[in-house]
N, C-alpha and C. Protein backbone atom coordinates (compact mmCIF):
# COMPACT_ATOMS: atom_id res chain seq x y z
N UNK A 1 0.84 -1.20 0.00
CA UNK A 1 0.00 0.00 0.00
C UNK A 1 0.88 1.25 0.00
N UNK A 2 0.28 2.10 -0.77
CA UNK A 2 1.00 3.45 -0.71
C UNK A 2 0.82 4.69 0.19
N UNK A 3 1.75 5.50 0.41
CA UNK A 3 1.17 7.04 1.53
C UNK A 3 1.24 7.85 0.37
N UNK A 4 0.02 8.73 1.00
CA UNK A 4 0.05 10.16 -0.41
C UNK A 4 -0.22 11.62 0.66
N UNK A 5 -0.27 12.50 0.01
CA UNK A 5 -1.05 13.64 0.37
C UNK A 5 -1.45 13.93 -0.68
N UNK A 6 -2.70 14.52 0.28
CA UNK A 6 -3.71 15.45 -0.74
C UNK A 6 -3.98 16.89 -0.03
N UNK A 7 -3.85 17.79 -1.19
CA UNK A 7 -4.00 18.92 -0.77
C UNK A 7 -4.63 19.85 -0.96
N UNK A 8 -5.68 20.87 -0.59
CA UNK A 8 -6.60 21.76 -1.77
C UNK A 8 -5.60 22.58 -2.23
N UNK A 9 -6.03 23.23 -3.08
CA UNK A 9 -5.85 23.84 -4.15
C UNK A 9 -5.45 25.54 -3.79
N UNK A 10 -6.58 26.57 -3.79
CA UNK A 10 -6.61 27.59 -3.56
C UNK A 10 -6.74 27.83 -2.16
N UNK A 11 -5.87 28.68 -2.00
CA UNK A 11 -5.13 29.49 -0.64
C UNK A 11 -4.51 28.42 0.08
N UNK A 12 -3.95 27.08 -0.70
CA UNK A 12 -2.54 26.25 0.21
C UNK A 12 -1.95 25.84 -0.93
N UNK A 13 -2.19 25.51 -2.40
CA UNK A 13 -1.23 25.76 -3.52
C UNK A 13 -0.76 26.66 -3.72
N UNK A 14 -1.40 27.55 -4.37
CA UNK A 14 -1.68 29.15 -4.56
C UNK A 14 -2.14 29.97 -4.17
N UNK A 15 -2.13 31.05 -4.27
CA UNK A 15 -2.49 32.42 -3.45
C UNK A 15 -3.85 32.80 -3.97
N UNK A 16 -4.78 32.98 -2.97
CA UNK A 16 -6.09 33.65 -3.68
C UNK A 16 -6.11 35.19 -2.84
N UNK A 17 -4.68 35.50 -3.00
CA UNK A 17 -5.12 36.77 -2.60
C UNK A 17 -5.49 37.76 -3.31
N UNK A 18 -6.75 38.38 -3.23
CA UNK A 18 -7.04 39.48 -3.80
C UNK A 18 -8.27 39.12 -4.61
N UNK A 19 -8.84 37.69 -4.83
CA UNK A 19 -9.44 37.22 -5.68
C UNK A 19 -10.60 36.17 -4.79
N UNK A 20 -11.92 35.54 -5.26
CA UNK A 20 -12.75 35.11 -4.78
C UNK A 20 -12.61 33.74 -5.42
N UNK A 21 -12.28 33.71 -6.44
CA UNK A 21 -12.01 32.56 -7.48
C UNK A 21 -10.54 33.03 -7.71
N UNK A 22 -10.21 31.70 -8.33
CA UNK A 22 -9.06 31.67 -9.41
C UNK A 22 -9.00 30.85 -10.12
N UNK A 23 -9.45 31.07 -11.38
CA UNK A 23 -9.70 30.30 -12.93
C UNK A 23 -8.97 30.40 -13.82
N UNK A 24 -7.82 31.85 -13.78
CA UNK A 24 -7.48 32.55 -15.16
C UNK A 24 -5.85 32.37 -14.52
N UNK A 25 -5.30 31.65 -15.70
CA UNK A 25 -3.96 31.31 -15.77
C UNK A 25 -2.71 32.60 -14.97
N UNK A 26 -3.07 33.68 -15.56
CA UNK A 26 -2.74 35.29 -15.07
C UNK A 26 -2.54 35.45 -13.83
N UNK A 27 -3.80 34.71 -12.72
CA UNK A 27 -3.92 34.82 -12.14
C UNK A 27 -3.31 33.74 -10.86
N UNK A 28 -2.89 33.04 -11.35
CA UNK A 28 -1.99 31.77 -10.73
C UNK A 28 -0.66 31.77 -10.34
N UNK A 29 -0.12 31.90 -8.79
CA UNK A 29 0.72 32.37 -8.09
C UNK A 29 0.73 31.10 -7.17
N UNK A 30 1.87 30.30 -7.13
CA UNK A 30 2.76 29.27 -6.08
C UNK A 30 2.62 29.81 -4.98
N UNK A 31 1.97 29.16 -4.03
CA UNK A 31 2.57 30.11 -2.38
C UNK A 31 4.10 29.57 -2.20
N UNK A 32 4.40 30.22 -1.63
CA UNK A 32 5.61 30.49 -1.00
C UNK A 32 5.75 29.02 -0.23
N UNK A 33 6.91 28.21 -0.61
CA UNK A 33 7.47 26.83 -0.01
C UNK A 33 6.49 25.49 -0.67
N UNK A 34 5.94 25.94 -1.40
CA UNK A 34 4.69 24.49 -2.10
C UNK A 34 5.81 23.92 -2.73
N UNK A 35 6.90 24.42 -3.71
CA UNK A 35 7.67 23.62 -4.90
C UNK A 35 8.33 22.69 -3.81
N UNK A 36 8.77 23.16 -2.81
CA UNK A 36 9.78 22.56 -2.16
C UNK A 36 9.54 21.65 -1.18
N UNK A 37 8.76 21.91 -0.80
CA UNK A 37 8.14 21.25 -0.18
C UNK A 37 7.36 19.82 -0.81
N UNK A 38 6.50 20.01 -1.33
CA UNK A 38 6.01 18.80 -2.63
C UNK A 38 7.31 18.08 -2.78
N UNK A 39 8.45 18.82 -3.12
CA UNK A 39 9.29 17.85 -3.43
C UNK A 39 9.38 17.08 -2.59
N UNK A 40 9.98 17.63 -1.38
CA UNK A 40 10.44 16.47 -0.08
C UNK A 40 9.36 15.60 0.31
N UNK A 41 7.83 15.40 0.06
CA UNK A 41 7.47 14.80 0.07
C UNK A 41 7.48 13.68 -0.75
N UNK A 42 7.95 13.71 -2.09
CA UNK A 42 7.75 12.92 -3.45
C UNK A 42 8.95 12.15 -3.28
N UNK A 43 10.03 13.07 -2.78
CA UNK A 43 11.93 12.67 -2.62
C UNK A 43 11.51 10.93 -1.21
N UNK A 44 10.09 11.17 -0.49
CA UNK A 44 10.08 10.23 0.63
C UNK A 44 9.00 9.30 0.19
N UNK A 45 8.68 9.23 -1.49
CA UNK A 45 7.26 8.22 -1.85
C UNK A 45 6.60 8.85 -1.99
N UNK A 46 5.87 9.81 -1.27
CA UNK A 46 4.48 10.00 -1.25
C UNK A 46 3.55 10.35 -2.51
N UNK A 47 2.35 9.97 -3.08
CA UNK A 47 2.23 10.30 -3.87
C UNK A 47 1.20 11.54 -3.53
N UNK A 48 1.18 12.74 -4.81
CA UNK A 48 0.73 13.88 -4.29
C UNK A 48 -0.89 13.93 -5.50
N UNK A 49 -1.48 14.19 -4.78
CA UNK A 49 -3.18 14.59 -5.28
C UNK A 49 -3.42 16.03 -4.94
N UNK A 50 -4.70 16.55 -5.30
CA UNK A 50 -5.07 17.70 -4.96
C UNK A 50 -6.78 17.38 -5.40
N UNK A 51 -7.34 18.13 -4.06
CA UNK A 51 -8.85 17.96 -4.18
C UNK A 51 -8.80 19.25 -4.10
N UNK A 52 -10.01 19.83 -4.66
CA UNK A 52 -10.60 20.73 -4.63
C UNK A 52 -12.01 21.85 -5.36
N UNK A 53 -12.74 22.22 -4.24
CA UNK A 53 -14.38 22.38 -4.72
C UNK A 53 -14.14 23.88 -5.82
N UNK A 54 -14.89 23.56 -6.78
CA UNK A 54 -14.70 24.85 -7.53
C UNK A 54 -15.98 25.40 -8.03
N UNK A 55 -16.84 26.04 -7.20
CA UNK A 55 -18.05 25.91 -6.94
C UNK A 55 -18.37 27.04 -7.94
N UNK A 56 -17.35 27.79 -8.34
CA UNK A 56 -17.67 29.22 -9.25
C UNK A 56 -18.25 28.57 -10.63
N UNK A 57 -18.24 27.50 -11.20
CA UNK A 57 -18.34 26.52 -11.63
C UNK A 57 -20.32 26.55 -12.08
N UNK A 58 -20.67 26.13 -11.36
CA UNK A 58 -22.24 25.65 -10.60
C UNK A 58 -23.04 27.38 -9.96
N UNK A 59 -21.99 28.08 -10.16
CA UNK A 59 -22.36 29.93 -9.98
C UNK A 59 -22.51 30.52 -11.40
N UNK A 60 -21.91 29.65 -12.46
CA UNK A 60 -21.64 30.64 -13.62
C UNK A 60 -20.39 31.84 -13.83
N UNK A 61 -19.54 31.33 -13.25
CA UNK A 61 -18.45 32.72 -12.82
C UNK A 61 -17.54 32.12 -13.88
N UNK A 62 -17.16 30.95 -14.40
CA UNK A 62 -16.59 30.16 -14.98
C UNK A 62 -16.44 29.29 -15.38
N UNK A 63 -16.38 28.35 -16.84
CA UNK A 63 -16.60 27.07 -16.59
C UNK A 63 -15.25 25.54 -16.05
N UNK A 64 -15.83 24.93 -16.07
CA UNK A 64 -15.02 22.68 -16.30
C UNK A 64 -13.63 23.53 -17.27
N UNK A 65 -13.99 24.26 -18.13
CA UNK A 65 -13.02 24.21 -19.48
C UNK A 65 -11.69 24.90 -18.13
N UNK A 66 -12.09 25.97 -17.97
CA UNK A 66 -11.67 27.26 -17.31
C UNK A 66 -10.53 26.36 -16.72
N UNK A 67 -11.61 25.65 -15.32
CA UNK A 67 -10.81 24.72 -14.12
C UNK A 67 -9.70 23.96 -15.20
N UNK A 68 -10.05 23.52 -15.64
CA UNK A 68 -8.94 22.34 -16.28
C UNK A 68 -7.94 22.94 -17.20
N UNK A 69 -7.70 24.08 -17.87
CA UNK A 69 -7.11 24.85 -18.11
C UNK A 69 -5.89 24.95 -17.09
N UNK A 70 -6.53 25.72 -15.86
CA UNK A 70 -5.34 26.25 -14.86
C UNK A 70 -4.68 25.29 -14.10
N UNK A 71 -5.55 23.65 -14.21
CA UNK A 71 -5.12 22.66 -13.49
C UNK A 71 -3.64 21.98 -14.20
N UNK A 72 -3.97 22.21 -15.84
CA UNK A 72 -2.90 21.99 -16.86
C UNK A 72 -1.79 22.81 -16.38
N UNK A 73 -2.02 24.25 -16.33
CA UNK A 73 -0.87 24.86 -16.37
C UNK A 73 -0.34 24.75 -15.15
N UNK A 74 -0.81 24.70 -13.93
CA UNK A 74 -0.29 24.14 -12.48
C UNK A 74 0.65 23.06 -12.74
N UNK A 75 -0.45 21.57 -13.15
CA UNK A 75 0.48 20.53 -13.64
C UNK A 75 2.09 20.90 -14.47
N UNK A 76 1.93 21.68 -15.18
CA UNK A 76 3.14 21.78 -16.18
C UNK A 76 4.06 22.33 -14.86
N UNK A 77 3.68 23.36 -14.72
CA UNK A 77 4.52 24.21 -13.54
C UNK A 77 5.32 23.12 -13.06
N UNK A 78 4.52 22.55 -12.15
CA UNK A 78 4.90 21.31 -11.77
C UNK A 78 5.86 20.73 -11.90
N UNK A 79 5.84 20.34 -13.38
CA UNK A 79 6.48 19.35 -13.79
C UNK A 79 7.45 19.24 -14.29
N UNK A 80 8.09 20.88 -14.33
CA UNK A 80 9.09 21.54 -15.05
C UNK A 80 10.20 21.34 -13.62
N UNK A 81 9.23 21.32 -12.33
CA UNK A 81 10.25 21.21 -11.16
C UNK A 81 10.34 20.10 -10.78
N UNK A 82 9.89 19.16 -11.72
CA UNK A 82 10.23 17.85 -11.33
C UNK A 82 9.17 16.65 -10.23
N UNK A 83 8.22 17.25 -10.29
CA UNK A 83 6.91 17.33 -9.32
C UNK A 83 5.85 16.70 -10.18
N UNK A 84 5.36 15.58 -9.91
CA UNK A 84 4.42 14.81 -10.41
C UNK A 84 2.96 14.62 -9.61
N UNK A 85 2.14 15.48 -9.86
CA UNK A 85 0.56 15.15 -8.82
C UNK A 85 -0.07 13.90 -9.66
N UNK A 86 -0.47 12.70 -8.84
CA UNK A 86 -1.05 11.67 -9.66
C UNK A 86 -2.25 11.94 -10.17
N UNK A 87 -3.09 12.65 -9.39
CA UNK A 87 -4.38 12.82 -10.26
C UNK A 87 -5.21 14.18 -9.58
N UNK A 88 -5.78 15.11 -9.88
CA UNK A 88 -6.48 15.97 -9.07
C UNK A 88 -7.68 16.01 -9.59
N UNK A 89 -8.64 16.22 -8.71
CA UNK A 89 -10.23 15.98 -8.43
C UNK A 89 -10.83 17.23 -8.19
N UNK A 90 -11.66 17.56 -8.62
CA UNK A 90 -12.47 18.71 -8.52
C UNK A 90 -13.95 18.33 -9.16
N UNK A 91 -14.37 19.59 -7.50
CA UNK A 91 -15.82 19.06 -7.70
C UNK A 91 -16.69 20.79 -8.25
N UNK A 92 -17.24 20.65 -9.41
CA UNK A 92 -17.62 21.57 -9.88
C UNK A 92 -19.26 22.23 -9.63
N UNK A 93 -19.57 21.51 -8.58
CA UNK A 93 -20.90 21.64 -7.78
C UNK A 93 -20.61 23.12 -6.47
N UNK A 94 -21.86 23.24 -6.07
CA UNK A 94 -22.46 24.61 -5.23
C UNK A 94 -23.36 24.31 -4.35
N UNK A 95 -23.19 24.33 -2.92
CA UNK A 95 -24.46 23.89 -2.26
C UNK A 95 -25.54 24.86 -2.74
N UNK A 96 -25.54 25.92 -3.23
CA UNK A 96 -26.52 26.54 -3.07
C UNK A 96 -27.53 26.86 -4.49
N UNK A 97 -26.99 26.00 -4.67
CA UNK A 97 -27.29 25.00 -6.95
C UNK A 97 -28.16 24.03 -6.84
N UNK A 98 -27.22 23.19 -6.20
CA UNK A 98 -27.05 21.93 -5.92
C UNK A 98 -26.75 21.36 -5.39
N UNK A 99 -27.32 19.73 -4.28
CA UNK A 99 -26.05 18.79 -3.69
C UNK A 99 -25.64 17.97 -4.27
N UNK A 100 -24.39 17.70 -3.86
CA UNK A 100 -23.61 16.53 -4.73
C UNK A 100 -23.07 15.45 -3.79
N UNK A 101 -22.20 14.88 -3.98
CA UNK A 101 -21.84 13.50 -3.04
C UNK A 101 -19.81 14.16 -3.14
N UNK A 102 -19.54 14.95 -3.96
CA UNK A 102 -18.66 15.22 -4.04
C UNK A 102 -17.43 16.60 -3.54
N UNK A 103 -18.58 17.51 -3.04
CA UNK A 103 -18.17 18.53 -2.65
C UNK A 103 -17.32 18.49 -1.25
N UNK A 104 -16.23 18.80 -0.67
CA UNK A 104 -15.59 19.35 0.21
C UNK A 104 -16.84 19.39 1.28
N UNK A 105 -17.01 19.45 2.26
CA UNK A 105 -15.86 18.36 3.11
C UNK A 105 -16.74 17.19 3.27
N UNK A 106 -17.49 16.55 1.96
CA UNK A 106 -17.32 15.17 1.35
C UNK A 106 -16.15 14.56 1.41
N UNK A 107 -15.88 13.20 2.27
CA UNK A 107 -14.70 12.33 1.65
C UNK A 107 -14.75 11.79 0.20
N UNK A 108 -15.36 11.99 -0.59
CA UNK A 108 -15.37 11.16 -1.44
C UNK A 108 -14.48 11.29 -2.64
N UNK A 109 -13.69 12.53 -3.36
CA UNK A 109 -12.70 12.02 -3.62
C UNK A 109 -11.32 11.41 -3.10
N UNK A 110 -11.55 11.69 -1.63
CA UNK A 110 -9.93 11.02 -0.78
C UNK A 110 -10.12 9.83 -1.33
N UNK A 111 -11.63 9.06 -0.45
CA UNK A 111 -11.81 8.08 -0.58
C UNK A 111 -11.82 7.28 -1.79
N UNK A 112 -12.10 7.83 -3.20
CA UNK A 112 -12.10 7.60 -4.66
C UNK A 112 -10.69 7.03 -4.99
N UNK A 113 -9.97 8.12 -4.20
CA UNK A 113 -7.85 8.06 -4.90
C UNK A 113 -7.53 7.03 -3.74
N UNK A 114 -7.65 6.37 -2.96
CA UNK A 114 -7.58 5.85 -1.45
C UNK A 114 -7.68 4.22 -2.13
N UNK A 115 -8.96 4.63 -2.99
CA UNK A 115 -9.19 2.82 -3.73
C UNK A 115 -8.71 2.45 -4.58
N UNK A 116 -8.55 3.63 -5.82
CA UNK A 116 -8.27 3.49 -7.43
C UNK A 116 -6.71 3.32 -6.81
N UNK A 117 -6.20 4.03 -6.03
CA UNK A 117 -4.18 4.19 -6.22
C UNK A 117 -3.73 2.87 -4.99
N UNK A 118 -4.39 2.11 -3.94
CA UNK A 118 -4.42 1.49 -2.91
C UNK A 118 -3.47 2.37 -1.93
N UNK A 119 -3.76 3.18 -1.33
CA UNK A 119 -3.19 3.98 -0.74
C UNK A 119 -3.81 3.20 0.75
N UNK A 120 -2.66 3.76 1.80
CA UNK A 120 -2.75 3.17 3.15
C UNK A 120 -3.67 4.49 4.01
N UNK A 121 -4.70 4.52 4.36
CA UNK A 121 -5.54 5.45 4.78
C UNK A 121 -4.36 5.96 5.85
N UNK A 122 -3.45 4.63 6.64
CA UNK A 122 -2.86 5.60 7.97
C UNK A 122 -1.96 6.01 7.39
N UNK A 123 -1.63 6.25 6.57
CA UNK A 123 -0.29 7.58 6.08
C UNK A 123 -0.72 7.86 4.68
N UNK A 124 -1.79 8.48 4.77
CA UNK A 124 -2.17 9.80 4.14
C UNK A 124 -2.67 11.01 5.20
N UNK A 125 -2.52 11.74 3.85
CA UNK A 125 -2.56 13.10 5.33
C UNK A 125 -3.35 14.11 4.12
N UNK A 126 -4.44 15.14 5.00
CA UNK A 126 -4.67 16.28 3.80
C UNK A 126 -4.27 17.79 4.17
N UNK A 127 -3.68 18.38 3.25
CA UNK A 127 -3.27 19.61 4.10
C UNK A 127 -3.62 20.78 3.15
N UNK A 128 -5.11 21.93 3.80
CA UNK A 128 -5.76 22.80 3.59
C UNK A 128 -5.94 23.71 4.28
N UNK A 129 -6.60 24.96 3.98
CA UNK A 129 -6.79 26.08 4.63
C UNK A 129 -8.51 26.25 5.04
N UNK A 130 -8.95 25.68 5.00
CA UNK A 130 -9.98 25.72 5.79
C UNK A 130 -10.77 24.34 6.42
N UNK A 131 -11.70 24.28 7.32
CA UNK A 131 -12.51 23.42 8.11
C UNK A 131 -12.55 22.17 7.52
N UNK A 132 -13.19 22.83 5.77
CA UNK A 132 -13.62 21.70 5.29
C UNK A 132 -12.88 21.19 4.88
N UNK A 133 -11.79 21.43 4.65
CA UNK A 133 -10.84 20.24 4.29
C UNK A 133 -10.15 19.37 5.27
N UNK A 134 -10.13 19.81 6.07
CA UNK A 134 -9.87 19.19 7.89
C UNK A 134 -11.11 18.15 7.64
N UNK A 135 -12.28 18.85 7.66
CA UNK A 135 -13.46 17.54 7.57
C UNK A 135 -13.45 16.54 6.87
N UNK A 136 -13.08 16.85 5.72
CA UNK A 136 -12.81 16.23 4.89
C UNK A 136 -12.05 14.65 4.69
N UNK A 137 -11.16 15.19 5.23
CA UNK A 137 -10.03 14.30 6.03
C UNK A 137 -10.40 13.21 7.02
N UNK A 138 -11.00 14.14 8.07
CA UNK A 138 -11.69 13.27 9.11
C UNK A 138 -12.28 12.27 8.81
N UNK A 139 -13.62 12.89 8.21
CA UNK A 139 -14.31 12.09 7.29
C UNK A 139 -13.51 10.59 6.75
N UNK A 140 -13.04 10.98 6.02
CA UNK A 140 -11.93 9.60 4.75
C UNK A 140 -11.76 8.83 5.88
N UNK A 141 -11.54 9.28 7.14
CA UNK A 141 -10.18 8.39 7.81
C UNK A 141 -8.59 8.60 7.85
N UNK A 142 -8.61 9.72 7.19
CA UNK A 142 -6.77 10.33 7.33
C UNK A 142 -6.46 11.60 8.07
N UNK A 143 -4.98 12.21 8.09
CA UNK A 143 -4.82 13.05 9.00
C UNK A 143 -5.21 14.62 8.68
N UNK A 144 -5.73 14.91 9.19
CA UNK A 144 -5.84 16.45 8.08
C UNK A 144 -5.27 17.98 8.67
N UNK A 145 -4.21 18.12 7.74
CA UNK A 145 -3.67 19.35 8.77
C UNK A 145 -3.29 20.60 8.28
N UNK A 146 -4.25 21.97 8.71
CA UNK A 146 -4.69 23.08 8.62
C UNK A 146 -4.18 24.07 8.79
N UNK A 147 -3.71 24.82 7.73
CA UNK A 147 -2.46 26.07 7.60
C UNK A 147 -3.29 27.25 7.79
N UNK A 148 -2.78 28.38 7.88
CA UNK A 148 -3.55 29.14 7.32
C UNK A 148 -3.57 29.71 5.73
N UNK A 149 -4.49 30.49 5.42
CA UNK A 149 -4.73 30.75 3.96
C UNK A 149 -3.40 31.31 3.24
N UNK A 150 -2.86 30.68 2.53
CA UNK A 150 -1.72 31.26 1.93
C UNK A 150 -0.75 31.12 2.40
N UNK A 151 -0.66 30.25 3.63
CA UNK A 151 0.86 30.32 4.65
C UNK A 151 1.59 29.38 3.69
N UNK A 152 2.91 29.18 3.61
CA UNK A 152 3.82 27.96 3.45
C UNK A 152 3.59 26.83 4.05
N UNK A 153 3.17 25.60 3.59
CA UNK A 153 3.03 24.18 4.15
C UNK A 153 3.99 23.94 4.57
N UNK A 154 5.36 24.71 4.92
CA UNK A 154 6.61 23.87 5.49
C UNK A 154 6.39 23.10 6.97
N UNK A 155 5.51 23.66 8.02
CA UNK A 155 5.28 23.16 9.13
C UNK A 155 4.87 22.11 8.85
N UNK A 156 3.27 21.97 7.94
CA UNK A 156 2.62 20.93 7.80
C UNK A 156 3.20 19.54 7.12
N UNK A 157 4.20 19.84 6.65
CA UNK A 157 5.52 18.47 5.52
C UNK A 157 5.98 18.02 6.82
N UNK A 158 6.51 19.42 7.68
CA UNK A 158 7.55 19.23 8.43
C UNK A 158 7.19 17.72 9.52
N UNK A 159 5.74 18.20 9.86
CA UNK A 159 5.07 17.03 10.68
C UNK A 159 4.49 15.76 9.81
N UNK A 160 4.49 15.58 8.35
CA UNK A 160 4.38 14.07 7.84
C UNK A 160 5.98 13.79 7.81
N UNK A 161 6.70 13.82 7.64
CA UNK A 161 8.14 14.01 7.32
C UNK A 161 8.87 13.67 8.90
């Protein structure tokens, strides 16, 4: 069985500062310690995912095309530093649209990548900036541990690591 992390997306990948969404390539900024961090996780196995609700989606603010666009160019980013995410999940639903089975702080994509990759529930870990991704976590059965918005995950590596 394998250990992974999973991590959201906006305000613990990247910076949503200044912005409510972030859809537009332009607008896509690394926080501070993600490259390096990712690495030392990848340098120790882990494989790296990213969940995250993109509810602007199910608002009309943007579409699926939009998300998968910036998820590409993240990926590339990525990959230019040598950084491989196995798969990222996004749920393009809105409670206030719609319910889904998939939205934050739903386990159900942990739980989705948990079956498809055989990952070991006790060493995975999720590390986000808000509740619901803590819930989230809970939820699945893994560890979930909560930065603040935009901080550097170095603490949070520091403690899977």
């Amino acid at each position: 069985m394998k250990k992974a992390v999973f991590f959201d997306r906006d305000g613990t990948i990247n910076s949503d500062v200044g912005h409510y969404y972030i859809y537009k390539v332009e607008d896509f900024i690394f926080n501070k310690g993600v490259i390096e961090n990712m690495r030392k996780l990848q340098e120790r196995d882990f494989l790296l995912f990213v969940v995250t609700n993109q509810g602007g989606v199910a608002k009309g603010e943007y579409t699926c095309e939009d998300v998968e666009k910036l998820n590409d160019y993240m990926l590339d980013q990525l990959k230019i530093e040598g950084i491989t995410i196995t798969q990222v999940y996004y749920c393009p639903h809105h409670d206030s649209i719609s319910k889904c089975e998939c939205r934050k702080p739903s386990p159900y994509f942990i739980n989705k990548a948990i079956e498809e990759y055989n990952l070991d529930r006790e060493n995975c870990y999720m590390i986000g900036d808000s509740e619901r991704d803590i819930e989230s976590a809970k939820r699945a059965g893994i560890k979930g541990l909560k930065i603040e918005a935009n901080e550097s995950i170095e603490k949070a590596v520091s403690s899977i690591i």
